[in-house]
N, C-alpha and C. Protein backbone atom coordinates (compact mmCIF):
# COMPACT_ATOMS: atom_id res chain seq x y z
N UNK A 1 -19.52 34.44 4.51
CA UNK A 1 -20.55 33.65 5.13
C UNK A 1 -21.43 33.06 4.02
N UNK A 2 -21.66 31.77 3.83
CA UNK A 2 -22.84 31.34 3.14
C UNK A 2 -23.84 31.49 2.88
N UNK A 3 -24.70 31.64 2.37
CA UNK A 3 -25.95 32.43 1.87
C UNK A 3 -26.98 31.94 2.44
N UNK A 4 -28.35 32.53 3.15
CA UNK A 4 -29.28 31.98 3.39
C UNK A 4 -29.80 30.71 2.62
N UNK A 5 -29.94 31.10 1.61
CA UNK A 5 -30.32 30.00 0.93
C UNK A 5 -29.78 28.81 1.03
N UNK A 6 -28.78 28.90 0.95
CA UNK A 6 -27.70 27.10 0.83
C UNK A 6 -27.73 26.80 2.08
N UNK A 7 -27.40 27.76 3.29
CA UNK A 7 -27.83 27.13 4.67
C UNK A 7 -29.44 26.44 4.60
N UNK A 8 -30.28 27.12 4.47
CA UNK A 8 -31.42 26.49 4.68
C UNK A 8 -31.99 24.90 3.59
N UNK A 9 -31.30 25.41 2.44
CA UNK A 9 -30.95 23.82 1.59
C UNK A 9 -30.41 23.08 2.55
N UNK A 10 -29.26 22.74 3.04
CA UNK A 10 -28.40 22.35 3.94
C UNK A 10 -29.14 21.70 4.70
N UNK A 11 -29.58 22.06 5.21
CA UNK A 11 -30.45 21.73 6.69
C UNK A 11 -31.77 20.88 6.50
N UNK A 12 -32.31 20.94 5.37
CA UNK A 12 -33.16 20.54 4.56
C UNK A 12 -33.07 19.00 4.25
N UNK A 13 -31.35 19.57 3.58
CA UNK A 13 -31.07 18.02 2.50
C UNK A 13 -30.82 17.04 3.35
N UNK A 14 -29.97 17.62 4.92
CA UNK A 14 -29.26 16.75 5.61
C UNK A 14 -30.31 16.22 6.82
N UNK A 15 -31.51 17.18 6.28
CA UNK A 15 -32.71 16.43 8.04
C UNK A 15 -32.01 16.43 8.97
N UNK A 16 -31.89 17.85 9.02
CA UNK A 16 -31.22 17.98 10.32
C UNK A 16 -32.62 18.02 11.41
N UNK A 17 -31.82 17.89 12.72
CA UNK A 17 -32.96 17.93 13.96
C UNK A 17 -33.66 19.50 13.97
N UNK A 18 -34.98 19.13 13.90
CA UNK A 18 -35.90 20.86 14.36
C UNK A 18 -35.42 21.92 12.97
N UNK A 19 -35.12 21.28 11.66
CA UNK A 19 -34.94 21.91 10.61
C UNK A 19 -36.23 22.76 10.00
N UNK A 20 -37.82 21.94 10.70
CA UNK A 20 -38.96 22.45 10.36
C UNK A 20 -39.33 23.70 10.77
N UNK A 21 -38.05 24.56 12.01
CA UNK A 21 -38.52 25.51 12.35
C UNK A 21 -38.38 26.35 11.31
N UNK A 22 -37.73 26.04 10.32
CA UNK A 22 -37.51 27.26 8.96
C UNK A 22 -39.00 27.59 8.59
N UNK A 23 -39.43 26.95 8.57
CA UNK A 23 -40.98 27.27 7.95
C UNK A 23 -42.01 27.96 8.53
N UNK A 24 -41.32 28.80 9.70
CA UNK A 24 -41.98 29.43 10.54
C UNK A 24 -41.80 30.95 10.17
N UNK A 25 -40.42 30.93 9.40
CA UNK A 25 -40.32 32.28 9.32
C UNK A 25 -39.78 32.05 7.81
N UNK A 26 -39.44 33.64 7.32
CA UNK A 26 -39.57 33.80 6.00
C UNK A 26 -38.06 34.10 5.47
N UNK A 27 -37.64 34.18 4.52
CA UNK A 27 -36.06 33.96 4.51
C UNK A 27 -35.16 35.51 5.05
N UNK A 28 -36.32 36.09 4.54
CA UNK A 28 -35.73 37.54 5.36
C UNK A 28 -35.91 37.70 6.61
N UNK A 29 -36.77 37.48 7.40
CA UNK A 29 -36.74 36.97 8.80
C UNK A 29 -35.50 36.01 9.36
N UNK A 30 -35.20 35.07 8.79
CA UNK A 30 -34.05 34.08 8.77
C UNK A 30 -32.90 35.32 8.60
N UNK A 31 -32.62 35.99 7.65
CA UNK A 31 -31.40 36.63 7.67
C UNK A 31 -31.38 37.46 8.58
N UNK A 32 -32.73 38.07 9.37
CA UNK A 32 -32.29 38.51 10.13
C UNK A 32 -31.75 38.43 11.98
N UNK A 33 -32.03 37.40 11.74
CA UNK A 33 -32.24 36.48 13.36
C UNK A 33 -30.66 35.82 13.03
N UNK A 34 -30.23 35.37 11.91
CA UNK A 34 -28.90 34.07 11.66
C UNK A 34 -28.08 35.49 11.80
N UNK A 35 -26.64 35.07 12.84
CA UNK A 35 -26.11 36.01 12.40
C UNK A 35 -24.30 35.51 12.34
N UNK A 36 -24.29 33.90 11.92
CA UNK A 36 -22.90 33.30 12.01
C UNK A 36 -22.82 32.98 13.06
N UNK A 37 -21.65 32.12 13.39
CA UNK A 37 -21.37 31.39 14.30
C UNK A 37 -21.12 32.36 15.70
N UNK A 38 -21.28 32.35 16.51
CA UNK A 38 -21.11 32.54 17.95
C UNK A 38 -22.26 33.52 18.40
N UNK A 39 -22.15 34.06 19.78
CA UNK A 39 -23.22 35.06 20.37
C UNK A 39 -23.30 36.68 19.63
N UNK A 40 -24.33 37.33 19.59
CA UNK A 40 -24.52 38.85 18.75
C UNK A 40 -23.38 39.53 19.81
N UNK A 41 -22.75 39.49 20.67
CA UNK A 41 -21.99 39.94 22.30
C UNK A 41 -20.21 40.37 21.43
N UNK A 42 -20.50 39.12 20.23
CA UNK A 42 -18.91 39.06 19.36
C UNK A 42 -19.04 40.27 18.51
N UNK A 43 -17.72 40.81 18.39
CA UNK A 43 -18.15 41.66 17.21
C UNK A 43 -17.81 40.99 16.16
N UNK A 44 -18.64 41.42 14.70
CA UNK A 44 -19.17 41.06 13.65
C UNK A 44 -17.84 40.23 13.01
N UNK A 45 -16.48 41.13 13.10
CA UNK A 45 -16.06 39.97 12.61
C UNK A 45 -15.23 39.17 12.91
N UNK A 46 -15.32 38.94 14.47
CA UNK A 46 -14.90 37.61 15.05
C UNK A 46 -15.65 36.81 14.86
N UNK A 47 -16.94 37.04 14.29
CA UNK A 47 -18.10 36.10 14.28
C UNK A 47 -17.90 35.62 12.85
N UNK A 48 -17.48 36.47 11.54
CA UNK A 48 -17.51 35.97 10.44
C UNK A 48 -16.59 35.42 10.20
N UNK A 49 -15.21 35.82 11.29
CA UNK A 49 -13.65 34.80 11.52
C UNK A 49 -14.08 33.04 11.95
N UNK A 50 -15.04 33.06 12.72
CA UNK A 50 -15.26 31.64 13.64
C UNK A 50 -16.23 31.05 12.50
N UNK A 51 -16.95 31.75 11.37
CA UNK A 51 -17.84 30.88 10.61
C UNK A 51 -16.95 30.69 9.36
N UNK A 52 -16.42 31.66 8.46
CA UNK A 52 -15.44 31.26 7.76
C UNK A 52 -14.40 29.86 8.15
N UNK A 53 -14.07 29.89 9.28
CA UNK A 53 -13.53 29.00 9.68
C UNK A 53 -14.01 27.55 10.24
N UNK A 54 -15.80 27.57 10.21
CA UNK A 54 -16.19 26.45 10.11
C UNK A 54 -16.88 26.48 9.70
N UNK A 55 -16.89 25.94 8.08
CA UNK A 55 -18.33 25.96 6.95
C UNK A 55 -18.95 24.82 7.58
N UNK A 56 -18.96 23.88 8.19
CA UNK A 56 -19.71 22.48 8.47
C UNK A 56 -20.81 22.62 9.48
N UNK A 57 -20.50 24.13 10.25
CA UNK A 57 -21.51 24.32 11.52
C UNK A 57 -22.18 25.17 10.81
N UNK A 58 -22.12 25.96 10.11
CA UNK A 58 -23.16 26.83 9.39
C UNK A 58 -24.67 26.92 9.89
N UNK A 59 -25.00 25.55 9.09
CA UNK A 59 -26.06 25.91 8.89
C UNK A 59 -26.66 24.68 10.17
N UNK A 60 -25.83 24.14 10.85
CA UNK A 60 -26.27 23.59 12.04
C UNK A 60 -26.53 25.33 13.14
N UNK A 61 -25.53 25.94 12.87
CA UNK A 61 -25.70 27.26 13.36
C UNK A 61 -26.89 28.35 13.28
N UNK A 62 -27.40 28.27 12.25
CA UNK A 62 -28.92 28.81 11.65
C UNK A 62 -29.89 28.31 12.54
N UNK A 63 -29.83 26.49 12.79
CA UNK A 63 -31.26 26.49 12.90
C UNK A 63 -31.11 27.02 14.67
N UNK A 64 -29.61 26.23 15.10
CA UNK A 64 -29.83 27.47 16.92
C UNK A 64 -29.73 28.84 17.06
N UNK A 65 -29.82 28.91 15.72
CA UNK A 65 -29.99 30.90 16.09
C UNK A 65 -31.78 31.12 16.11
N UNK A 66 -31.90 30.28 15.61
CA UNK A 66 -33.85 30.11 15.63
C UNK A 66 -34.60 29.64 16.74
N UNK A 67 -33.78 28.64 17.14
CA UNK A 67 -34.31 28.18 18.14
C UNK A 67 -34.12 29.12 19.90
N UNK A 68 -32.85 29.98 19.57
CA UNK A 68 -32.76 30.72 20.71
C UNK A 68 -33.37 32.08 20.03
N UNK A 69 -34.00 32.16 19.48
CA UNK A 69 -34.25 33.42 19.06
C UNK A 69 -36.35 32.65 19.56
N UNK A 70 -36.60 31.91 19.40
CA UNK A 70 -37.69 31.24 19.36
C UNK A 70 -37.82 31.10 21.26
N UNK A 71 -36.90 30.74 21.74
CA UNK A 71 -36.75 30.86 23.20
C UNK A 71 -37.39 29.64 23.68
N UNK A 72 -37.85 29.08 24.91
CA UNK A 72 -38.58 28.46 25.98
C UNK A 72 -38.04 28.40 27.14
N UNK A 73 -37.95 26.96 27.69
CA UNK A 73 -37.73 26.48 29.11
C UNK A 73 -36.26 26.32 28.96
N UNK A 74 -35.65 25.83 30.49
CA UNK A 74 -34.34 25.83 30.71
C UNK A 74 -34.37 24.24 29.73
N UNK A 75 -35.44 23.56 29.96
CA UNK A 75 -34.71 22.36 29.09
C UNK A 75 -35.05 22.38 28.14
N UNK A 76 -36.00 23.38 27.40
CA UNK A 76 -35.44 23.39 25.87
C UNK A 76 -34.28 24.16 25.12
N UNK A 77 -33.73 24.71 26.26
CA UNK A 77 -32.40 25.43 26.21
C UNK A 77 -31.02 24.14 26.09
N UNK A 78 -31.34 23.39 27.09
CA UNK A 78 -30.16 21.86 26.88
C UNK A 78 -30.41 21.68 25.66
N UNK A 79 -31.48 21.71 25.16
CA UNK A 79 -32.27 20.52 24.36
C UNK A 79 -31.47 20.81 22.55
N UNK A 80 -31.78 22.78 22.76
CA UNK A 80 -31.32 23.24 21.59
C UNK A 80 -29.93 22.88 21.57
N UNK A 81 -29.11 22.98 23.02
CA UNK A 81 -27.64 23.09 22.48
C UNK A 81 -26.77 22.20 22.17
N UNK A 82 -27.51 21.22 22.54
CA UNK A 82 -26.81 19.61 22.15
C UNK A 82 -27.40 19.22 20.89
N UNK A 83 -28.65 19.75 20.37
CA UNK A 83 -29.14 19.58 18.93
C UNK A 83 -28.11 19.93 17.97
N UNK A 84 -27.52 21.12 18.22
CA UNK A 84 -26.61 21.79 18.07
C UNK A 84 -24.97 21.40 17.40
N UNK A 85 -24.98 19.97 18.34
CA UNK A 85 -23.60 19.41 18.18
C UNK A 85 -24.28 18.66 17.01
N UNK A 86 -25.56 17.72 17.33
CA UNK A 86 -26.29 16.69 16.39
C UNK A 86 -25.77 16.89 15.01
N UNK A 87 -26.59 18.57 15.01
CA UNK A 87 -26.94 18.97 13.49
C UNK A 87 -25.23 19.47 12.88
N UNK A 88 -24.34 19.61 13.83
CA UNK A 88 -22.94 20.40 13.15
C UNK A 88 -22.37 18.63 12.84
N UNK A 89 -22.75 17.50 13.53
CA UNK A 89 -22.05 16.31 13.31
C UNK A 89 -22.51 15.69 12.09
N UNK A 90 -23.65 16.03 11.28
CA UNK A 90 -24.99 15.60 10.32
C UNK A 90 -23.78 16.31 9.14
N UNK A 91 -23.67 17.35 9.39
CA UNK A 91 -22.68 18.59 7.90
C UNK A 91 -21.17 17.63 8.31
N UNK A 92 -20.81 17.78 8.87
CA UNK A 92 -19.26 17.18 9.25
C UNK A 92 -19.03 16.01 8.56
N UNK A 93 -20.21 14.70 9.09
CA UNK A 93 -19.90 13.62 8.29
C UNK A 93 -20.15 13.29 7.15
N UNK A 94 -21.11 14.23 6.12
CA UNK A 94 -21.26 14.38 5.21
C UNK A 94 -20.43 14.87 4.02
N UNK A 95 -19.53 15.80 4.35
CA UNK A 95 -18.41 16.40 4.18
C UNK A 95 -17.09 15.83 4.34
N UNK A 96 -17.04 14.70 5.33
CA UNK A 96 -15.65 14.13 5.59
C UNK A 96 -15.80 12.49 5.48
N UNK A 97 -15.26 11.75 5.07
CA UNK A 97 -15.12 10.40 4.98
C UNK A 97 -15.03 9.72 6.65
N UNK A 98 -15.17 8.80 6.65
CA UNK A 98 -14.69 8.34 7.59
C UNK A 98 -13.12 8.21 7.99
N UNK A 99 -12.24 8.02 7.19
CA UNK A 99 -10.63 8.02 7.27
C UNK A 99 -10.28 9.36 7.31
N UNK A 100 -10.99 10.56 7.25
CA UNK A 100 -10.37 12.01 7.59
C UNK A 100 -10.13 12.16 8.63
N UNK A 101 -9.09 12.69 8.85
CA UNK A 101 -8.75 13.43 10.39
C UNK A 101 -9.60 14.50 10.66
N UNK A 102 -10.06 15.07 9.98
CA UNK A 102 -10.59 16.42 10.23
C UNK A 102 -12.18 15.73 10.78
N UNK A 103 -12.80 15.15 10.25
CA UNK A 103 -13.75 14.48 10.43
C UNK A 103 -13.57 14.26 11.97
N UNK A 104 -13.12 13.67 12.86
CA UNK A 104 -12.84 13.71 14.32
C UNK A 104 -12.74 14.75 15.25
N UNK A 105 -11.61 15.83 14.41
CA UNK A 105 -11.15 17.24 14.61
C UNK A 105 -12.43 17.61 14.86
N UNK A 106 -13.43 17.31 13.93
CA UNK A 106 -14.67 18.63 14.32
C UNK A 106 -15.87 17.90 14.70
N UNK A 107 -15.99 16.92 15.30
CA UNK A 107 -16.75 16.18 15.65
C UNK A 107 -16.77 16.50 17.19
N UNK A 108 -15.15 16.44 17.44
CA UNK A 108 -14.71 17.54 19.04
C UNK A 108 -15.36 18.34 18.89
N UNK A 109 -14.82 19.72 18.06
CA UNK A 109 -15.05 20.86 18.11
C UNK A 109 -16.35 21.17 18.27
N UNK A 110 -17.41 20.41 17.20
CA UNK A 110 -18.97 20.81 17.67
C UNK A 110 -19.28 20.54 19.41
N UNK A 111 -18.89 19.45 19.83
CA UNK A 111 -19.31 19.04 20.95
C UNK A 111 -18.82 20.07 21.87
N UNK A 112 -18.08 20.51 21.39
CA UNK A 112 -17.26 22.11 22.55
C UNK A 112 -17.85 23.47 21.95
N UNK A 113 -18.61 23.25 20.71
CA UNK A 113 -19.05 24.31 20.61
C UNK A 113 -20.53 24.48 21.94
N UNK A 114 -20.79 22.70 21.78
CA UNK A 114 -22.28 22.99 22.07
C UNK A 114 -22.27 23.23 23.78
N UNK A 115 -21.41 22.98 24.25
CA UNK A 115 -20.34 22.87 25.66
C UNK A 115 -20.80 24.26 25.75
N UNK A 116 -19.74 25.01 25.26
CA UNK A 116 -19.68 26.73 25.44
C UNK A 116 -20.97 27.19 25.22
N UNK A 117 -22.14 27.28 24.49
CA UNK A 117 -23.13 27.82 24.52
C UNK A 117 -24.23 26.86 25.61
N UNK A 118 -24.10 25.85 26.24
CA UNK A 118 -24.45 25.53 27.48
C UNK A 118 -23.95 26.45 28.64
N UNK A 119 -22.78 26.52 28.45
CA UNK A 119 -22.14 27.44 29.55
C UNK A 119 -22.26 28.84 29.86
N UNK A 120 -21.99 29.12 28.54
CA UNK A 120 -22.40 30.57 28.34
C UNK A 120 -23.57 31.31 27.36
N UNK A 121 -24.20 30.69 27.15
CA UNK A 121 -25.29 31.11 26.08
C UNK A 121 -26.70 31.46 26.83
N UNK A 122 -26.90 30.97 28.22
CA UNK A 122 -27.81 31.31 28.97
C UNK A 122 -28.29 33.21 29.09
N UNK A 123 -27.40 33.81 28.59
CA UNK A 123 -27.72 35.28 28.85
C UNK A 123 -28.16 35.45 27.55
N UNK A 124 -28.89 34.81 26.12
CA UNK A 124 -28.67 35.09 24.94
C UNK A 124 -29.86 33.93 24.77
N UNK A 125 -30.55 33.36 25.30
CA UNK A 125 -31.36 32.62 25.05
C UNK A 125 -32.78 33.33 25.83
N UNK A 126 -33.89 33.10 24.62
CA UNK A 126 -34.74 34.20 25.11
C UNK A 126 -35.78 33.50 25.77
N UNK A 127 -35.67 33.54 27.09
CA UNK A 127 -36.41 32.86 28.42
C UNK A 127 -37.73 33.60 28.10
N UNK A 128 -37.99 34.73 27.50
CA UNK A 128 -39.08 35.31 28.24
C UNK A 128 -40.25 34.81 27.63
N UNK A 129 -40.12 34.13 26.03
CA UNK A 129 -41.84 33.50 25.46
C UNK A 129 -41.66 32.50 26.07
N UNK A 130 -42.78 32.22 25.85
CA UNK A 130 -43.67 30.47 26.43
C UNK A 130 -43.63 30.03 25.26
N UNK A 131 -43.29 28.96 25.25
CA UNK A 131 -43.53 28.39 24.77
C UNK A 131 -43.62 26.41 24.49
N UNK A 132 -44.65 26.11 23.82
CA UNK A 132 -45.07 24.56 24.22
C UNK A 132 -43.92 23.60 24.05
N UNK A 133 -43.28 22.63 25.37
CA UNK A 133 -43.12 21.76 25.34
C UNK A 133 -42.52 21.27 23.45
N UNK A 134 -44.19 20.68 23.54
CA UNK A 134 -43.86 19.74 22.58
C UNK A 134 -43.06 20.58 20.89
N UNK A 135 -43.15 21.66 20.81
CA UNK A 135 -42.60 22.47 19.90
C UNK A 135 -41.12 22.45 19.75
N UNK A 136 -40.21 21.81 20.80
CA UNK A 136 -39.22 20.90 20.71
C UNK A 136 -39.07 19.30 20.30
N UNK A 137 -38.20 19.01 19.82
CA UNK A 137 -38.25 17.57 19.44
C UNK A 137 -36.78 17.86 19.51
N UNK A 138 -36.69 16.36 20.74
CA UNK A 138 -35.37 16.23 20.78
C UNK A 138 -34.91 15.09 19.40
């Protein structure tokens, strides 16, 4: 798995969407909330199988582990998980040319990632703080 650090560079360099939530918490806080790609429900290393296997969502992966770890409303729950695809499409095209195949390949894949944690991520998203509206930016 990639290192806190270069994820949060990452996310930084590429302005990704709601990247400012890093600054809320401290990098050890961050390591402990990020925990690779999919739900804490996976064991550890199907989770480090699905991130090994996609360095490009990484650190699009970090900032929705923050943001569901950060919690709100049902629509800042949409809001995070389609950010989600945004920020994995921000690493993807940066990483792939336009004439790559793979570049397409995972341009899908985010959009089905962000699919599945619409679908199923509702038991893992923490409804119970309040929190403001505007503390999202779509």
């Amino acid at each position: 798995m990639p290192g806190i650090d270069a994820l949060i560079k990452e996310c930084k360099l590429l302005q990704m969407d709601d990247a400012q939530i890093i600054d809320n918490y401290t990098t050890e806080e961050i390591a402990q909330i990020y925990n690779g790609i999919g739900p804490d429900k996976f064991p550890d290393g199907l989770r480090r199988a699905i991130t090994f296997l996609h360095p490009s969502f990484a650190a699009a992966s970090l900032l929705h582990d923050l943001e569901f770890h950060r919690g709100g409303s049902p629509a800042q729950f949409r809001r995070s998980n389609w950010r989600l695809a945004r920020n994995a499409a921000k690493s993807v095209k940066k990483r792939y040319n336009a004439w790559h195949v793979l570049r397409y390949l995972l341009l899908f894949k985010a959009l089905r990632f962000a699919w599945y944690c619409q679908i199923f991520g509702k038991c893992s998203w923490n409804a119970k703080k309040t929190v403001k509206e505007s503390d999202f930016r779509v």
